[in-house]
C-alpha atoms as a PDB file:
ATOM      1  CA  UNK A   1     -31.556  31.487 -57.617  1.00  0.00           C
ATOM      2  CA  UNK A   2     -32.012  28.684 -54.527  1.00  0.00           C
ATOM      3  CA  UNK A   3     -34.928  28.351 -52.621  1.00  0.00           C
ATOM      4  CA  UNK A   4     -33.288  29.634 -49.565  1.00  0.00           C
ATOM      5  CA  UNK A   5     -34.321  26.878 -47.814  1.00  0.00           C
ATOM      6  CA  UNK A   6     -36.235  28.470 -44.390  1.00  0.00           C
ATOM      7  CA  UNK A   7     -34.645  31.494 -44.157  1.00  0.00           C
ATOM      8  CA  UNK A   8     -35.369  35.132 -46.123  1.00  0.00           C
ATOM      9  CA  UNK A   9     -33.139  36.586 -48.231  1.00  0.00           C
ATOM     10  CA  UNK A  10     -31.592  39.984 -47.679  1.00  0.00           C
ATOM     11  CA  UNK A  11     -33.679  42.709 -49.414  1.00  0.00           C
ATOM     12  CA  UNK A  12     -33.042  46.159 -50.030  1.00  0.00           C
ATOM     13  CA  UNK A  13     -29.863  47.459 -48.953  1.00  0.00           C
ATOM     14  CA  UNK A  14     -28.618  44.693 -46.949  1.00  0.00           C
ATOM     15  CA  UNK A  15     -29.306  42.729 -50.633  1.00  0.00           C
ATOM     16  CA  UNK A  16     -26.588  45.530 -52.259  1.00  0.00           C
ATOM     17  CA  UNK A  17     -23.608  45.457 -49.255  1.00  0.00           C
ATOM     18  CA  UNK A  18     -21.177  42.872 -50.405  1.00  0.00           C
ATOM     19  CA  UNK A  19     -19.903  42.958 -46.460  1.00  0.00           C
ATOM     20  CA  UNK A  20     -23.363  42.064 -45.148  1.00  0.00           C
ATOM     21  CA  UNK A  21     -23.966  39.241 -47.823  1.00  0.00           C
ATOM     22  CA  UNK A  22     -20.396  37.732 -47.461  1.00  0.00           C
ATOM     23  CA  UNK A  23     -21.110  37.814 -43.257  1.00  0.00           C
ATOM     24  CA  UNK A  24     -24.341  36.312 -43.794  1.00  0.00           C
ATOM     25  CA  UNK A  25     -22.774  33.575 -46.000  1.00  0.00           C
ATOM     26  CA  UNK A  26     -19.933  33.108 -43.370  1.00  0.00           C
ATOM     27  CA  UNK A  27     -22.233  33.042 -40.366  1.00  0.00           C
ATOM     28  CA  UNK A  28     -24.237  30.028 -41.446  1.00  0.00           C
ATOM     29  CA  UNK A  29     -21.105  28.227 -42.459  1.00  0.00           C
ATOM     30  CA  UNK A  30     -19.776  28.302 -39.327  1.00  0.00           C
ATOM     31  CA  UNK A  31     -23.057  27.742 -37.310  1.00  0.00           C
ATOM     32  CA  UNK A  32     -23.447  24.672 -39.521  1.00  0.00           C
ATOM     33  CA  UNK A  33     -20.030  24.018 -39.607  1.00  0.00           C
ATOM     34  CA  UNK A  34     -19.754  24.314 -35.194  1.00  0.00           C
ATOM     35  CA  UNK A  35     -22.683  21.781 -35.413  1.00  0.00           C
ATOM     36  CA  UNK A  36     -20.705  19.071 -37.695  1.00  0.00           C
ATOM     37  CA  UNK A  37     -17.542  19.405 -36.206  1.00  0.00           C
ATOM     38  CA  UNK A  38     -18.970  18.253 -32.563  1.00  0.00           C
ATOM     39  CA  UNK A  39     -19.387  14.934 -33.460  1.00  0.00           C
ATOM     40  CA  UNK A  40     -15.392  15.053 -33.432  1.00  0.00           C
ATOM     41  CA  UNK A  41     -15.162  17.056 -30.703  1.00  0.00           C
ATOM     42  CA  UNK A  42     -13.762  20.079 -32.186  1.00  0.00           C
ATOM     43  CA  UNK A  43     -14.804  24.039 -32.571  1.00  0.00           C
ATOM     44  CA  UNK A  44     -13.944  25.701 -35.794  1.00  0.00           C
ATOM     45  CA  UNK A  45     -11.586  27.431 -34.343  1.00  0.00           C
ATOM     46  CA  UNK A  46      -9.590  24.534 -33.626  1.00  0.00           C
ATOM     47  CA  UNK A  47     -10.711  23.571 -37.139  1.00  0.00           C
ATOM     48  CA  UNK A  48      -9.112  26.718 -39.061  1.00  0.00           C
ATOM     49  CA  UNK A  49      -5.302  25.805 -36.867  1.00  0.00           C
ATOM     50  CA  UNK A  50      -5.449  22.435 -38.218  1.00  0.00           C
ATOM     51  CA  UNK A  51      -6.096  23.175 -41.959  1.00  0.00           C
ATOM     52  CA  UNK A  52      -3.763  26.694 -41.323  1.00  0.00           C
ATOM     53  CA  UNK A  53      -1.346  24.348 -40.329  1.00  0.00           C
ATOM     54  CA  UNK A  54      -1.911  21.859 -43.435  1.00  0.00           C
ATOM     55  CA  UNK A  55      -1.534  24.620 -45.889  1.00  0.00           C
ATOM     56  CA  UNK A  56       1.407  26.423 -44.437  1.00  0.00           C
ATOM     57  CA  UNK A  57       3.694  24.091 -42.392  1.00  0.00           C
ATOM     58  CA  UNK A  58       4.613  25.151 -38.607  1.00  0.00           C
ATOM     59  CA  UNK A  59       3.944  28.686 -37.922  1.00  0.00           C
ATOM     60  CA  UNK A  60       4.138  30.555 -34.461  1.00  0.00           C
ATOM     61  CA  UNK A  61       1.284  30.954 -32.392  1.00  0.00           C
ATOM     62  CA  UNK A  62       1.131  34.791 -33.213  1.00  0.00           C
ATOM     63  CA  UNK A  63       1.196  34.015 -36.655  1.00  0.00           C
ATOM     64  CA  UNK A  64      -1.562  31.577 -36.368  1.00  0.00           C
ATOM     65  CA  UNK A  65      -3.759  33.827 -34.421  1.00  0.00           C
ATOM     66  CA  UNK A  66      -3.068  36.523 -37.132  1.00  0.00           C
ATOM     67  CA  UNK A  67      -3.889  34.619 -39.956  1.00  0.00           C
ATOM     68  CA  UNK A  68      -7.576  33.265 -38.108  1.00  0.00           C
ATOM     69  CA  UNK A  69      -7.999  36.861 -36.105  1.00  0.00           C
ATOM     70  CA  UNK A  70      -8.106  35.056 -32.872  1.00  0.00           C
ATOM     71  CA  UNK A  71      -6.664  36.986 -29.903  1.00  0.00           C
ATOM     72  CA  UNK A  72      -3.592  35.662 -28.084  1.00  0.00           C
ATOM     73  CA  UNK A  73      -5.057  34.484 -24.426  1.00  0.00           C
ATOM     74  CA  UNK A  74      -7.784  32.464 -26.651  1.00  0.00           C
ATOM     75  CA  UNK A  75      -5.277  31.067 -29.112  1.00  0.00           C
ATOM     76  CA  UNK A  76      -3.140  29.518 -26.118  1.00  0.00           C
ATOM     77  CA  UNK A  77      -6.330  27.926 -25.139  1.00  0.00           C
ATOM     78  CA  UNK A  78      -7.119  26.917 -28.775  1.00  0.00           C
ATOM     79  CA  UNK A  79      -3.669  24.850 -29.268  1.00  0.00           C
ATOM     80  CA  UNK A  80      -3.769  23.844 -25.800  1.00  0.00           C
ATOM     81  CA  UNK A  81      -7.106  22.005 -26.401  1.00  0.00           C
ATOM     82  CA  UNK A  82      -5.693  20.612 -29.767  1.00  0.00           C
ATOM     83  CA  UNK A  83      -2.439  19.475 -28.079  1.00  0.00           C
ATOM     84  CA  UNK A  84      -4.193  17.720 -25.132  1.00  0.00           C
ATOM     85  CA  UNK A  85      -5.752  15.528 -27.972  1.00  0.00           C
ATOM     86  CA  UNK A  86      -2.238  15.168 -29.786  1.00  0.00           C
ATOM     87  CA  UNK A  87      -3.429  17.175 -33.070  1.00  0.00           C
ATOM     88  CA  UNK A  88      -0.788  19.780 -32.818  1.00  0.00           C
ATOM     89  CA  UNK A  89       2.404  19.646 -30.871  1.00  0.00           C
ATOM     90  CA  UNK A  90       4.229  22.954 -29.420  1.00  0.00           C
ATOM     91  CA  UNK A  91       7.393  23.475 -29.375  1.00  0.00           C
ATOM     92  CA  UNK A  92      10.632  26.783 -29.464  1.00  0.00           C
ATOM     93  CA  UNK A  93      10.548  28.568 -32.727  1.00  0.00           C
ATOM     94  CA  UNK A  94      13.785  27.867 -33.888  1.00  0.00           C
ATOM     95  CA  UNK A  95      14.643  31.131 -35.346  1.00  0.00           C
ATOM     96  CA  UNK A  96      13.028  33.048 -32.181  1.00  0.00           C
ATOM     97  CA  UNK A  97      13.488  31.108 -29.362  1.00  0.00           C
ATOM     98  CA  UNK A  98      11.295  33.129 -27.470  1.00  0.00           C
ATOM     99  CA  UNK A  99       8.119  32.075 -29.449  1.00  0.00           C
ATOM    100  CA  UNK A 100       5.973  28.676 -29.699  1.00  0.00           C
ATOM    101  CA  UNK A 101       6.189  27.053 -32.871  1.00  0.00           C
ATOM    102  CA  UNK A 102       2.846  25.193 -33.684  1.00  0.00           C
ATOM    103  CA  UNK A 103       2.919  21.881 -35.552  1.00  0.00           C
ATOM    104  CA  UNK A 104       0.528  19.826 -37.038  1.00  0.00           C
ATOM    105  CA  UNK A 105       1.251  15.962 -35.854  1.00  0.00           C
ATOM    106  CA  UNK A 106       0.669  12.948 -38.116  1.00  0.00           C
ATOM    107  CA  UNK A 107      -2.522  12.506 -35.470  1.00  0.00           C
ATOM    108  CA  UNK A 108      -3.458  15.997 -36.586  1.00  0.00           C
ATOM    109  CA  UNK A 109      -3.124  15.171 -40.358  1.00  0.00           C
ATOM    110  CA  UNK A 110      -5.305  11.970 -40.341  1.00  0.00           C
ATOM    111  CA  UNK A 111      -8.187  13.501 -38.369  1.00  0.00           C
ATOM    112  CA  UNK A 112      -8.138  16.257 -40.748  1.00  0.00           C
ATOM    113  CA  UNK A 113      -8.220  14.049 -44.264  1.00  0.00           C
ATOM    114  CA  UNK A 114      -9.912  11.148 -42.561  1.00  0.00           C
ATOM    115  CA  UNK A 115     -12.969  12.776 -41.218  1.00  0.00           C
ATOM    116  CA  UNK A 116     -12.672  16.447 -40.826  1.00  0.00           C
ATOM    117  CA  UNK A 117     -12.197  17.253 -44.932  1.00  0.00           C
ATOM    118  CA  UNK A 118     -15.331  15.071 -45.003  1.00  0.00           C
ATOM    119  CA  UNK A 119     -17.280  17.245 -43.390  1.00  0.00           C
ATOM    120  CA  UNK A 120     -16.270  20.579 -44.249  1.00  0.00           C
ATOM    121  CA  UNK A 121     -16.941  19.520 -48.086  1.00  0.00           C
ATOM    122  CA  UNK A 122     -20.518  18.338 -46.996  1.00  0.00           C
ATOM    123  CA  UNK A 123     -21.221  21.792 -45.293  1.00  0.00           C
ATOM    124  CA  UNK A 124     -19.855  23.457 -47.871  1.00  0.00           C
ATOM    125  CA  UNK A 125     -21.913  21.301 -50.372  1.00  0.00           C
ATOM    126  CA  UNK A 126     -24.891  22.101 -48.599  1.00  0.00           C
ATOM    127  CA  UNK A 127     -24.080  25.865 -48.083  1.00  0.00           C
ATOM    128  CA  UNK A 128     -23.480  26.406 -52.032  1.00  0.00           C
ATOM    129  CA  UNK A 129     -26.137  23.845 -53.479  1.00  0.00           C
ATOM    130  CA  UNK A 130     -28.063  26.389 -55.478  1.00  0.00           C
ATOM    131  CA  UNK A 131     -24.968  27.328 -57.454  1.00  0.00           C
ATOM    132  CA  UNK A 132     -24.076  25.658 -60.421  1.00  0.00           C
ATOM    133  CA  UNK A 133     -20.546  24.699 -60.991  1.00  0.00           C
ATOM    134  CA  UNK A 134     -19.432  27.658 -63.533  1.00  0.00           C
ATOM    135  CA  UNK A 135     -20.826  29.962 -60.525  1.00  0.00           C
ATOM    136  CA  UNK A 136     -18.989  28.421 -57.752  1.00  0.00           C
ATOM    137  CA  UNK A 137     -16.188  28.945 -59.978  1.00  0.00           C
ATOM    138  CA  UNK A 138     -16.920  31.964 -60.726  1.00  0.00           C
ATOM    139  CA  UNK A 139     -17.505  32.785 -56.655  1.00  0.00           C
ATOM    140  CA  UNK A 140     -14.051  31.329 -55.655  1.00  0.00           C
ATOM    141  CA  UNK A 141     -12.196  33.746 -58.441  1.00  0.00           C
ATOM    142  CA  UNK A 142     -14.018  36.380 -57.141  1.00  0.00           C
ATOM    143  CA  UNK A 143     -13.182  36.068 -53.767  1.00  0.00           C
ATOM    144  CA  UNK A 144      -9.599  34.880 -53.974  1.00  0.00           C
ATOM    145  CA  UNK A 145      -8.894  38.169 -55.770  1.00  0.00           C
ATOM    146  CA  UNK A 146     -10.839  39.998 -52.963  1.00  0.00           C
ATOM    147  CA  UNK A 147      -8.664  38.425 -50.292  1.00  0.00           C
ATOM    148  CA  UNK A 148      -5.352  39.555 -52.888  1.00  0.00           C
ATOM    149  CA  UNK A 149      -6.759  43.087 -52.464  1.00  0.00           C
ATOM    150  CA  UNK A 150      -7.474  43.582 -48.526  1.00  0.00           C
ATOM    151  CA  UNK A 151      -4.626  44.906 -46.972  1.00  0.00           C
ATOM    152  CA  UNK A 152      -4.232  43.266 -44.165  1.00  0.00           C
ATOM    153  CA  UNK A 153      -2.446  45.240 -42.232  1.00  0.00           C
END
């Protein structure tokens, strides 16, 4: 078990609620992660619709604020920030032509492998340190068949 490095662990029940340790977990990952990603001048939200984007291709703006729960006046805001900086680029959906289709530009792509991947990995590094590798394996199984079981409706 780590050292916990400054902070106490969850006892008692808090120590048995998988939904309080996996917030815990995701709170200091982001705080850390908010911290790192300022020297680039980015939030994790905008963050999350740049590697979104990565993994899936172009996806409406709905869709995008879906997938990262982020409400629909603060997503506009979100991709208007990343377009201003040329990370993204908005344009018609071309099936609905009513919606925004969201694109990650080659601007977008660098930034992300060149020094954004960077320093997730290190944050994440740091976040799962105490964990040998058959556990973090063993963590990422676990919780890629919780996110198969939510329904996320």
């Amino acid at each position: 078990m780590g050292s916990g490095r400054g902070r106490a662990a969850a006892t008692g029940m808090l120590a048995e609620t998988t939904g309080w340790l996996l917030a815990d977990v995701a709170r200091e990952l982001i705080r850390r992660m908010e911290k790192a990603l300022r020297a680039e001048g980015l939030r994790w939200r905008e963050y999350g619709v740049l590697v979104v984007l990565e993994a899936a291709g172009p996806l409406s703006q709905q869709e995008l604020g879906r997938r990262l729960a982020i409400d629909r006046s603060t997503m506009v805001h979100v991709i208007d920030v990343l377009e201003d900086r040329g990370l993204v680029a908005r344009g018609r959906d071309r099936v609905d032509r009513r919606a925004y289709s969201i694109e990650l530009t080659d601007l977008g792509r660098t930034l992300l492998a060149d020094a954004l991947r960077p320093v997730a990995d290190a944050v994440q590094e740091h976040v799962i340190a105490g964990l040998t590798g058959e556990d973090r394996a063993h963590l990422n199984r676990i919780l890629a068949q919780l996110v198969e079981c939510i329904d996320w409706a």
